[in-house]
Protein backbone atom coordinates (compact mmCIF):
# COMPACT_ATOMS: atom_id res chain seq x y z
CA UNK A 1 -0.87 26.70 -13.74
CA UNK A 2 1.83 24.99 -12.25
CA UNK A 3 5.66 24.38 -12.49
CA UNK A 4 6.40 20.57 -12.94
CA UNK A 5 9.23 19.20 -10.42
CA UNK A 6 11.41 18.44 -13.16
CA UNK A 7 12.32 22.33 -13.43
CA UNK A 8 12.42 23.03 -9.71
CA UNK A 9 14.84 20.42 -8.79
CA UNK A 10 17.05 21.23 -12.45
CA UNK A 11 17.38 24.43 -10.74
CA UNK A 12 17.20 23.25 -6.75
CA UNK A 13 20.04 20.27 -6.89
CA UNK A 14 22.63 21.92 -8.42
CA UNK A 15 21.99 21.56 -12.12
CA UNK A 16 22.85 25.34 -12.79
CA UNK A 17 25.83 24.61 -14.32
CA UNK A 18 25.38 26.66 -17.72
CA UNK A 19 24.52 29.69 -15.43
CA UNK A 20 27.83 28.91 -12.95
CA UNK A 21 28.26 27.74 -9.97
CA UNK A 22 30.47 28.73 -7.00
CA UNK A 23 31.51 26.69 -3.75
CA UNK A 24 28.65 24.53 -4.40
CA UNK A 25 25.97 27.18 -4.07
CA UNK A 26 24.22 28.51 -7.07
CA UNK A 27 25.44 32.10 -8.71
CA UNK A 28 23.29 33.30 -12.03
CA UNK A 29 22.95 36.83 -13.41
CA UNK A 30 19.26 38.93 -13.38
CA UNK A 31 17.68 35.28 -13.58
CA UNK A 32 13.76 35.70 -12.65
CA UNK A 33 13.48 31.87 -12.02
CA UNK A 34 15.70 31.50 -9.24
CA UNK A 35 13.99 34.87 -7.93
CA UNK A 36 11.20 33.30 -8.06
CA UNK A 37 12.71 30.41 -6.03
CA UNK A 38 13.59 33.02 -3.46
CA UNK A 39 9.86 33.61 -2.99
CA UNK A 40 8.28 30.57 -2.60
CA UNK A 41 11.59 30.18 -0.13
CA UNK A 42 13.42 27.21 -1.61
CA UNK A 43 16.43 28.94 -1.92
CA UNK A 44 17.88 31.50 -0.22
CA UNK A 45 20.62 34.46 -0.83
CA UNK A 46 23.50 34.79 1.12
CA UNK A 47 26.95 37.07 0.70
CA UNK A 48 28.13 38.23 -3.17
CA UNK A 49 30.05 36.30 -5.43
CA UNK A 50 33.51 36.85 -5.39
CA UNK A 51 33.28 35.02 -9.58
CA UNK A 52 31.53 35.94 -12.23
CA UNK A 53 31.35 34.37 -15.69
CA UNK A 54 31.81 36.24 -19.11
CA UNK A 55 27.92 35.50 -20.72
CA UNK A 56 29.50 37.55 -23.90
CA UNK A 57 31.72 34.86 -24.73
CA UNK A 58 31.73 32.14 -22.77
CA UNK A 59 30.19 31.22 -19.26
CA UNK A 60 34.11 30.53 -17.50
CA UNK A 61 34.74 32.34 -14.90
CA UNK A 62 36.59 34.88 -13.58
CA UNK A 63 37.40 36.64 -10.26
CA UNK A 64 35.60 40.17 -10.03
CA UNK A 65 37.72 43.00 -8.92
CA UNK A 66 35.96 45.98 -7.16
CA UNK A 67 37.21 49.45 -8.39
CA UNK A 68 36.09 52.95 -7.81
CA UNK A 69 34.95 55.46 -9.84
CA UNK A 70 35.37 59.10 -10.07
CA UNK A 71 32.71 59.93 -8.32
CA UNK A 72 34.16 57.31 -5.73
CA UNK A 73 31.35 54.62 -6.55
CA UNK A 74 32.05 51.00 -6.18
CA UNK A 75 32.13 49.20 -9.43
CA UNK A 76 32.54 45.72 -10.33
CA UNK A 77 34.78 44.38 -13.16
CA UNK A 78 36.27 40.85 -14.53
CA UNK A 79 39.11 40.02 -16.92
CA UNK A 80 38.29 38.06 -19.58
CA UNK A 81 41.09 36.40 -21.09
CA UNK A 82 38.96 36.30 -24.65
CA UNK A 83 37.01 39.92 -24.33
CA UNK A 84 39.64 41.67 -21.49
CA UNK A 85 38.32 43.67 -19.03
CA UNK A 86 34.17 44.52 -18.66
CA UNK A 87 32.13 45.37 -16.02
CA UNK A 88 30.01 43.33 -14.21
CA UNK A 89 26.23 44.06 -13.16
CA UNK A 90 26.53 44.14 -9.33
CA UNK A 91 22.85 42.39 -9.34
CA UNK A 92 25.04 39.18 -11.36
CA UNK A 93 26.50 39.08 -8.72
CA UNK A 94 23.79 37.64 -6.11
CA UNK A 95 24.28 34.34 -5.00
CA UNK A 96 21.56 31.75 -3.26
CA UNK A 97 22.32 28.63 -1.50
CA UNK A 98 19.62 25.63 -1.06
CA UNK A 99 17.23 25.80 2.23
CA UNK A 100 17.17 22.27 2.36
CA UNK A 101 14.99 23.03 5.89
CA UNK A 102 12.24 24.46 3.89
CA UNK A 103 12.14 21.69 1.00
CA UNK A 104 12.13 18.81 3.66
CA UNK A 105 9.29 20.54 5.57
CA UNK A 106 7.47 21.05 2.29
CA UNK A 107 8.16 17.49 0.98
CA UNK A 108 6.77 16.09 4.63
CA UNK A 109 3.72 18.09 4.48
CA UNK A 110 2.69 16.57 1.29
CA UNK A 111 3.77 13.09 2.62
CA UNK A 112 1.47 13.80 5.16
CA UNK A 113 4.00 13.48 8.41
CA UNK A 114 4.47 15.47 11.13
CA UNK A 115 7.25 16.52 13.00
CA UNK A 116 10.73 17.81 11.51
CA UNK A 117 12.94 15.68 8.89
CA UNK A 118 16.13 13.92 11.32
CA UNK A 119 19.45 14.16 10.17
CA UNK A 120 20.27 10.20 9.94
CA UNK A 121 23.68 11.46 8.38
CA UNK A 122 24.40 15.17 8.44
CA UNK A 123 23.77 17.34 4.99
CA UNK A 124 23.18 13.72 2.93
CA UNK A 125 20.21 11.66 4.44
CA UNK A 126 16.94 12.18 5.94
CA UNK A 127 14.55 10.58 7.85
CA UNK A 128 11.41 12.30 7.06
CA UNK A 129 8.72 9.73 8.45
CA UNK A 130 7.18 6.07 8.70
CA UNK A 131 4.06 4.70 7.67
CA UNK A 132 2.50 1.50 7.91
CA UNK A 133 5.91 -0.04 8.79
CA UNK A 134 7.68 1.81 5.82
CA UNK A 135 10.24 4.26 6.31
CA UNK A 136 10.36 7.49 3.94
CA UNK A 137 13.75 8.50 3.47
CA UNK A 138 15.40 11.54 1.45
CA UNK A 139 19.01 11.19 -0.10
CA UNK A 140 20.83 15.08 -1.17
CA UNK A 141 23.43 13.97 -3.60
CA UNK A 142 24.84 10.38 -4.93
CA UNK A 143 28.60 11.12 -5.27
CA UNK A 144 30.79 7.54 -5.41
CA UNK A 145 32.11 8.49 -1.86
CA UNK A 146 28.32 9.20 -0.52
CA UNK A 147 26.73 5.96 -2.40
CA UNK A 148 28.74 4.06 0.36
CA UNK A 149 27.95 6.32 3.44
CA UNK A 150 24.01 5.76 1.86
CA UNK A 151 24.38 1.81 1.75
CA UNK A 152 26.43 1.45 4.97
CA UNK A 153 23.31 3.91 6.83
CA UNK A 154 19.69 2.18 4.62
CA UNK A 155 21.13 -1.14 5.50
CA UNK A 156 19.63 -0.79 8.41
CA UNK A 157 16.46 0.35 7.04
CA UNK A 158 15.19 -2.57 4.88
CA UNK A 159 12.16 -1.68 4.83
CA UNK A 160 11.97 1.52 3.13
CA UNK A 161 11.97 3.90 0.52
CA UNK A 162 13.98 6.49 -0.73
CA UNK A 163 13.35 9.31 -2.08
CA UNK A 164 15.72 11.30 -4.41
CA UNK A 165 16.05 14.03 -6.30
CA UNK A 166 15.67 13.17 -10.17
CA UNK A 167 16.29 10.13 -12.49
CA UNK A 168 20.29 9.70 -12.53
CA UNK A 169 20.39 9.54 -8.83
CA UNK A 170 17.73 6.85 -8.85
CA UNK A 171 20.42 4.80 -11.26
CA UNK A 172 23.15 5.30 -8.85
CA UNK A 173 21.36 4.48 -5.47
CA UNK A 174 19.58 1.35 -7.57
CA UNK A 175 23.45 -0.03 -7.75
CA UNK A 176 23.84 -0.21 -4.09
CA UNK A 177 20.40 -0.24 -2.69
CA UNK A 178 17.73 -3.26 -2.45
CA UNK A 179 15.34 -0.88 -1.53
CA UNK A 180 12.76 1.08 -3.77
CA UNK A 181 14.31 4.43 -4.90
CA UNK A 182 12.30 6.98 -6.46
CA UNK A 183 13.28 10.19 -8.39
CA UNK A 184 10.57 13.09 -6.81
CA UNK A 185 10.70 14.79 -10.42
CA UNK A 186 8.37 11.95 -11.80
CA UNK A 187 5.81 12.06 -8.62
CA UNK A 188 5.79 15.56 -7.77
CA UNK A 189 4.29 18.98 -9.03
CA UNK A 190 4.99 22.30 -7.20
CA UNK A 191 1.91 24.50 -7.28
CA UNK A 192 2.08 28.31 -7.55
CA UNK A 193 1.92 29.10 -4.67
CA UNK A 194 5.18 26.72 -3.75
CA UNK A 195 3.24 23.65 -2.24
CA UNK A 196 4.61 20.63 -3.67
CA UNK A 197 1.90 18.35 -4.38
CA UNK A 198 2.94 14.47 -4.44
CA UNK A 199 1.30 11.41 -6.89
CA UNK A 200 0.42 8.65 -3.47
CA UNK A 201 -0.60 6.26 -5.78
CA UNK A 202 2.86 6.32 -7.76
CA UNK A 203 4.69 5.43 -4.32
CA UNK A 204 2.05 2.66 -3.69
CA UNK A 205 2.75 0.79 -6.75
CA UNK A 206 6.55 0.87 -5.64
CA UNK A 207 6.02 -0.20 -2.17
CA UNK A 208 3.81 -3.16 -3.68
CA UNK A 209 6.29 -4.22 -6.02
CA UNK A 210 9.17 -3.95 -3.61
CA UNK A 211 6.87 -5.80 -0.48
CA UNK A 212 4.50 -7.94 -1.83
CA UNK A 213 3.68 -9.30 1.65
CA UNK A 214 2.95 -5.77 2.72
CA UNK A 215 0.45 -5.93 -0.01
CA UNK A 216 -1.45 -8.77 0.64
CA UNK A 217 -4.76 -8.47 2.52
CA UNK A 218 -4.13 -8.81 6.64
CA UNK A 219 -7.41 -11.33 6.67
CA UNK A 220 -7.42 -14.24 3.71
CA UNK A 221 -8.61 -17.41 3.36
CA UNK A 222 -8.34 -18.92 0.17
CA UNK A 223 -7.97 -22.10 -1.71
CA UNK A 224 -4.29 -22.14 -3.80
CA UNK A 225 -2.96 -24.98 -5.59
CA UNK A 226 -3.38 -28.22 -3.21
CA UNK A 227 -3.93 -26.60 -0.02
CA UNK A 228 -5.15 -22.85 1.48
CA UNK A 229 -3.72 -20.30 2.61
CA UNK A 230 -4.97 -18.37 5.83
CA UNK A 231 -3.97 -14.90 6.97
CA UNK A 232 -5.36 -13.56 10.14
CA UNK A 233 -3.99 -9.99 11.28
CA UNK A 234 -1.38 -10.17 8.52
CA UNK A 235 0.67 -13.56 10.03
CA UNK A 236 0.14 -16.60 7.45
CA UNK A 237 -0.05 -20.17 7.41
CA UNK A 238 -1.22 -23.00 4.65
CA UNK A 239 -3.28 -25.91 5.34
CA UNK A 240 -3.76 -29.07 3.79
CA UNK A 241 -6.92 -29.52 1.40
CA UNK A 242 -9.69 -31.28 3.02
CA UNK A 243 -13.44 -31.22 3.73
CA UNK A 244 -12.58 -29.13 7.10
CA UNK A 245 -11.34 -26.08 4.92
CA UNK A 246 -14.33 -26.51 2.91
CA UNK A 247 -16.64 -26.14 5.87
CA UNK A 248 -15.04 -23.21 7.06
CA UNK A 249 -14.96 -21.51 3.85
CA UNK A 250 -18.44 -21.57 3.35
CA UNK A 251 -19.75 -20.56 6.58
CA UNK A 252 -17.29 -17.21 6.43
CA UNK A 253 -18.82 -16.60 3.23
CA UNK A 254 -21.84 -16.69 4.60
CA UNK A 255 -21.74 -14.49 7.95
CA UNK A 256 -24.69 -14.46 9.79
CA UNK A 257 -26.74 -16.76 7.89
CA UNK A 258 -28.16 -20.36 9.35
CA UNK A 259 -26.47 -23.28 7.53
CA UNK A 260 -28.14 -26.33 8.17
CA UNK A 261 -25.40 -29.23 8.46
CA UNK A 262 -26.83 -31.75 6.00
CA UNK A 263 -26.69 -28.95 3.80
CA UNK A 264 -23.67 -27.78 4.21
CA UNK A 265 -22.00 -31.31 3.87
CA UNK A 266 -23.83 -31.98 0.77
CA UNK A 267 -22.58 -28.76 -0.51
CA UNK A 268 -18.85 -29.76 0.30
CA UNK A 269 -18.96 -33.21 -0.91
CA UNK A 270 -19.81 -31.82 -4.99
CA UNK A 271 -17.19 -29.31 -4.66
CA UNK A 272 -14.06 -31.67 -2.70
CA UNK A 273 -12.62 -35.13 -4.29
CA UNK A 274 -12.59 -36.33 -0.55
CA UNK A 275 -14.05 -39.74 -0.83
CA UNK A 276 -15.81 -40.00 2.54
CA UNK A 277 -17.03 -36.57 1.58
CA UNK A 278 -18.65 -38.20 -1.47
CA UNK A 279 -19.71 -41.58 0.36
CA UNK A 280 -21.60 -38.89 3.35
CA UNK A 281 -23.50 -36.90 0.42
CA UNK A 282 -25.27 -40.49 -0.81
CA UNK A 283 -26.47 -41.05 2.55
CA UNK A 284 -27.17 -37.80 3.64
CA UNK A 285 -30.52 -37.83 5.16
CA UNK A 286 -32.60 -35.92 7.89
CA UNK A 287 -34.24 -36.20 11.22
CA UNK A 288 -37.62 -34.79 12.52
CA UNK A 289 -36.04 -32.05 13.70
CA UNK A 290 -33.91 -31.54 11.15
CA UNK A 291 -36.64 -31.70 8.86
CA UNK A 292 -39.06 -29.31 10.78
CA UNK A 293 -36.22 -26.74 11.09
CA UNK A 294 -35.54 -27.11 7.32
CA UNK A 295 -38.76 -26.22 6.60
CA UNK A 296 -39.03 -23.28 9.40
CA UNK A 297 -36.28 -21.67 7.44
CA UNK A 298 -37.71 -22.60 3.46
CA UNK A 299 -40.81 -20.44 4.78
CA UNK A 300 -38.19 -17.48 6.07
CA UNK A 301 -36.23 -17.44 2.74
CA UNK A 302 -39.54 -17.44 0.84
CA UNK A 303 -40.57 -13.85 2.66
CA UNK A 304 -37.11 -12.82 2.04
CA UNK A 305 -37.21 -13.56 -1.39
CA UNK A 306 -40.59 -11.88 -2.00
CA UNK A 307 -39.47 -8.75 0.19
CA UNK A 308 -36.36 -7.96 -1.55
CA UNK A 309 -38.62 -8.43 -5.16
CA UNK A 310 -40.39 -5.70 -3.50
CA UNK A 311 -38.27 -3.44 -2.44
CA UNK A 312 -36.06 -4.14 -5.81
CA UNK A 313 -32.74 -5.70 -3.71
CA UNK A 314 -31.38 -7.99 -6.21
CA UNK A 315 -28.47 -8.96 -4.52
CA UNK A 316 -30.43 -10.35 -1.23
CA UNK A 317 -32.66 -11.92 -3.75
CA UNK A 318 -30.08 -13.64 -5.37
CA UNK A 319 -28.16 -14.71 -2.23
CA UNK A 320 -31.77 -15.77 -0.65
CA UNK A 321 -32.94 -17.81 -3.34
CA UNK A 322 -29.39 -19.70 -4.15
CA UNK A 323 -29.82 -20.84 -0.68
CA UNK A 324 -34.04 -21.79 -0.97
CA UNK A 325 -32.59 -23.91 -4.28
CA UNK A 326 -30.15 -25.68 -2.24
CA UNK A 327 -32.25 -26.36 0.74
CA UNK A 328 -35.73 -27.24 -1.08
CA UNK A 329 -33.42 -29.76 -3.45
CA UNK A 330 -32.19 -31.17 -0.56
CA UNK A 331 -35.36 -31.89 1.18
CA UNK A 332 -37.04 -32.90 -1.61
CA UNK A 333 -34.14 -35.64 -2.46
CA UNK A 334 -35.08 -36.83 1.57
CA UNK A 335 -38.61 -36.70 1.88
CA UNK A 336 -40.79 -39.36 0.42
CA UNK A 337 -44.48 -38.60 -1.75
CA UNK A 338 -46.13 -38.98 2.06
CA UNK A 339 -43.88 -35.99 3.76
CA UNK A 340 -41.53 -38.96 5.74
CA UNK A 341 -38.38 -39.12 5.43
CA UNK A 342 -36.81 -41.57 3.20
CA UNK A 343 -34.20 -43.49 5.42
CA UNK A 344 -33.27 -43.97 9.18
CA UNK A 345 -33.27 -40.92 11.32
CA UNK A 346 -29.63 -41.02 13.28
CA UNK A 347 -27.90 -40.74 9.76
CA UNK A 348 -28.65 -36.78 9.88
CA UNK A 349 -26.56 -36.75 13.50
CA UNK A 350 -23.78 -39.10 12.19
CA UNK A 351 -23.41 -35.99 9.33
CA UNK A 352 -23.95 -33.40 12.21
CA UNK A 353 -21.01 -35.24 13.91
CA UNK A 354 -18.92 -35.71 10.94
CA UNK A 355 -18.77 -31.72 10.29
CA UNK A 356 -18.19 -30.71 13.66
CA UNK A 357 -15.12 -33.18 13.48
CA UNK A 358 -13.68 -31.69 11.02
CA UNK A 359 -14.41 -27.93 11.60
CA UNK A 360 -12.50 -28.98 15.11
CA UNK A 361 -10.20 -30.73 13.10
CA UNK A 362 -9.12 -27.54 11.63
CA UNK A 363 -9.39 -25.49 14.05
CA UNK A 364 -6.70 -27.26 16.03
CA UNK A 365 -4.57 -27.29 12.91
CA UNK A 366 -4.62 -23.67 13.00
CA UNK A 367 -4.27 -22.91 16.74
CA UNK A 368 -0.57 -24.33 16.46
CA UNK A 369 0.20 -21.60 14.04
CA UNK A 370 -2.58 -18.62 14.18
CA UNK A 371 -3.89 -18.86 17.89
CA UNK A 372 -5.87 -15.65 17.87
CA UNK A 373 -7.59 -16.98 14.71
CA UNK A 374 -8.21 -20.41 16.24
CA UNK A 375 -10.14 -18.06 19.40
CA UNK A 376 -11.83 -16.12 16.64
CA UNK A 377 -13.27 -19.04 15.18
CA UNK A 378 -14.16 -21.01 17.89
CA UNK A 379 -15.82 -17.44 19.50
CA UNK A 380 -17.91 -17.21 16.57
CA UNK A 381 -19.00 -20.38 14.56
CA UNK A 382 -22.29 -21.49 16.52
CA UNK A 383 -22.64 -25.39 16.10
CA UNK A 384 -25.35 -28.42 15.98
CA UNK A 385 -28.17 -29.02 13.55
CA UNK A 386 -27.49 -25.44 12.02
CA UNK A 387 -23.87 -23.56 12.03
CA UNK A 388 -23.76 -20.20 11.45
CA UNK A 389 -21.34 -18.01 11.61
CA UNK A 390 -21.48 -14.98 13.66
CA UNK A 391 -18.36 -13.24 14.19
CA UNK A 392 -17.70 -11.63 17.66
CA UNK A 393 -15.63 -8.81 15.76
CA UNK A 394 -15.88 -7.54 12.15
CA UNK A 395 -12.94 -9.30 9.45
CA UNK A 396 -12.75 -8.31 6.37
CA UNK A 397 -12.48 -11.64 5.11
CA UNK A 398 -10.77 -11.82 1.40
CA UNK A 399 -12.28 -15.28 0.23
């Protein structure tokens, strides 16, 4: 069973109030739960109060005088103005203070860093770690005087979050902070045994919502609105629609996999309004070796298709035979009853030409803005009758 965060930290940050406390640190009578506190080390005793509050009428308090007995034993005793003199457990009188050491080193370990927290300013902020370009930071208290000490310091922090310890400081810091502040009571449990275990996935969510660009996938290519949108290693650009795009999008769908370029144009021109697109895909027609290389690789989909029926791999049967169905229409639409083809034989290397234009085209477009991907692409897209592209490093292409 464990004890949810909320208690911990009612008891931790100085939220004792009903049970007193004195200079700042916290001062209960025989209380088991701050004993208990003691164990797991989160807080720690230090010298006697020199106050004690009346719990028979009212929990003010009152300074304890120290008297002897007759057999010359020290006893403890406070004046209540309501109840007048009584004495005073000397066990009410223990006192503990925060080890704020211990906490931070706890809270670290579950946030998975290493090292020790760093004082950015003494007994109020921490720096406990930084991960994927986010800073982790822990704020102690949110007083009006510290909210500006906290600004003046996280300003120079903007990306980062802060941690805090319950939902009230979270409304003060949100007045003065841009950053994502979050209260550890809602995304932390402490176990039995005093580990504090911490909800990831909760601080996720606010990192997305605070840094959407963090977010986003480091390798994209995508069609949006009237253009598309290219990340390569996490740096963006947008480029104009056009049949180039196109081209390019299909062939990194495809990785690995022959695309003959007849094909591929005719593929393009039913899915772009480009006119010349539409004009190519009328007169789209083949050469002899076109042709013979068209029907090499009808006979190689046809054993992968029967193969994958075989061995029960839908998805490589799918992908196989959506690319037989495109090629055999094509070459059907381009060879006459006698197995000739239907028109003159340069038109297949005027289409050749036309998409390696504008793949280039492209290309250049994005070598003024994403030169490594530019080199990437040029590295990797093989060219002439068939493209294909075969990436000289894995991407994780989002497409």
């Amino acid at each position: 069973m464990s004890i949810t965060m909320s208690k911990i930290w009612h008891v931790l940050l100085k939220c004792m109030e009903n049970d007193g406390i004195v200079d700042g640190d916290f001062y209960t009578g025989n209380d088991r739960r701050l004993e208990r506190y003691e164990d797991m080390k989160y807080l720690q005793p230090i010298e006697p109060a020199t106050c004690a509050p009346c719990y028979d009428c009212s929990f003010d308090l009152f300074d304890v005088v120290w008297l002897k007995d007759a057999d010359q034993n020290d006893r403890a005793y406070i004046c209540c103005a309501e109840c007048g003199p009584q004495e005073i457990d000397p066990r009410r009188l223990k006192r503990w203070q925060l080890n704020k050491t211990h906490l931070l080193e706890r809270l670290m370990r579950a946030l998975e860093f290493a090292g020790s927290p760093i004082a950015t300013v003494p007994d109020l902020v921490w720096l406990l770690g930084q991960r994927d370009g986010i800073e982790y930071f822990y704020v102690q208290r949110t007083g009006m005087n510290d909210l500006r000490t906290i600004a003046a310091t996280l300003s120079q922090y903007p990306k980062s979050v802060v941690l805090t310890s319950r939902n009230y400081c979270v409304e003060a810091l949100r007045i003065v902070l841009p950053q994502p502040c979050i209260a550890l009571e809602t995304i932390t449990t402490l176990l039995d045994d005093g580990t504090i275990a911490i909800d990831h996935d909760a601080i996720t969510e606010h990192i997305k919502v605070a840094f959407p660009e963090l977010s986003a996938p480091p390798f994209e290519f995508r069609k949006k609105g009237q253009g598309w949108v290219l990340r390569f290693e996490g740096k963006e650009t947008f480029l104009k629609d056009g049949v180039g795009p196109h081209y390019l999008s299909l062939l990194l769908k495809k990785p690995f996999k022959q695309v003959f370029a007849v094909a591929l144009h005719a593929m393009v021109a039913g899915q772009t309004p480009d006119k010349e697109a539409r004009v190519g895909m009328a007169e789209a027609v083949m050469d002899d070796q076109t042709q013979k290389e068209i029907e090499g690789r009808l006979r190689e989909l046809a054993a992968d298709i029967a193969e994958a029926k075989e061995v029960g791999d839908c998805l490589v049967e799918q992908e196989s035979q959506e690319e037989y169905n495109e090629l055999l229409a094509f070459y059907q639409k381009n060879i006459g009853l006698a197995g000739q083809v239907r028109k003159e034989h340069d038109a297949s290397a005027k289409i050749r030409q036309a998409v390696l234009k504008a793949i280039q085209r492209t290309i250049i477009l994005i070598e003024d803005e994403l030169p490594e991907c530019a080199a990437h692409l040029e590295d990797s897209i093989v060219t002439g009758s068939i493209f294909n592209y075969i990436p000289v490093k894995v991407v994780p292409w989002v497409l």
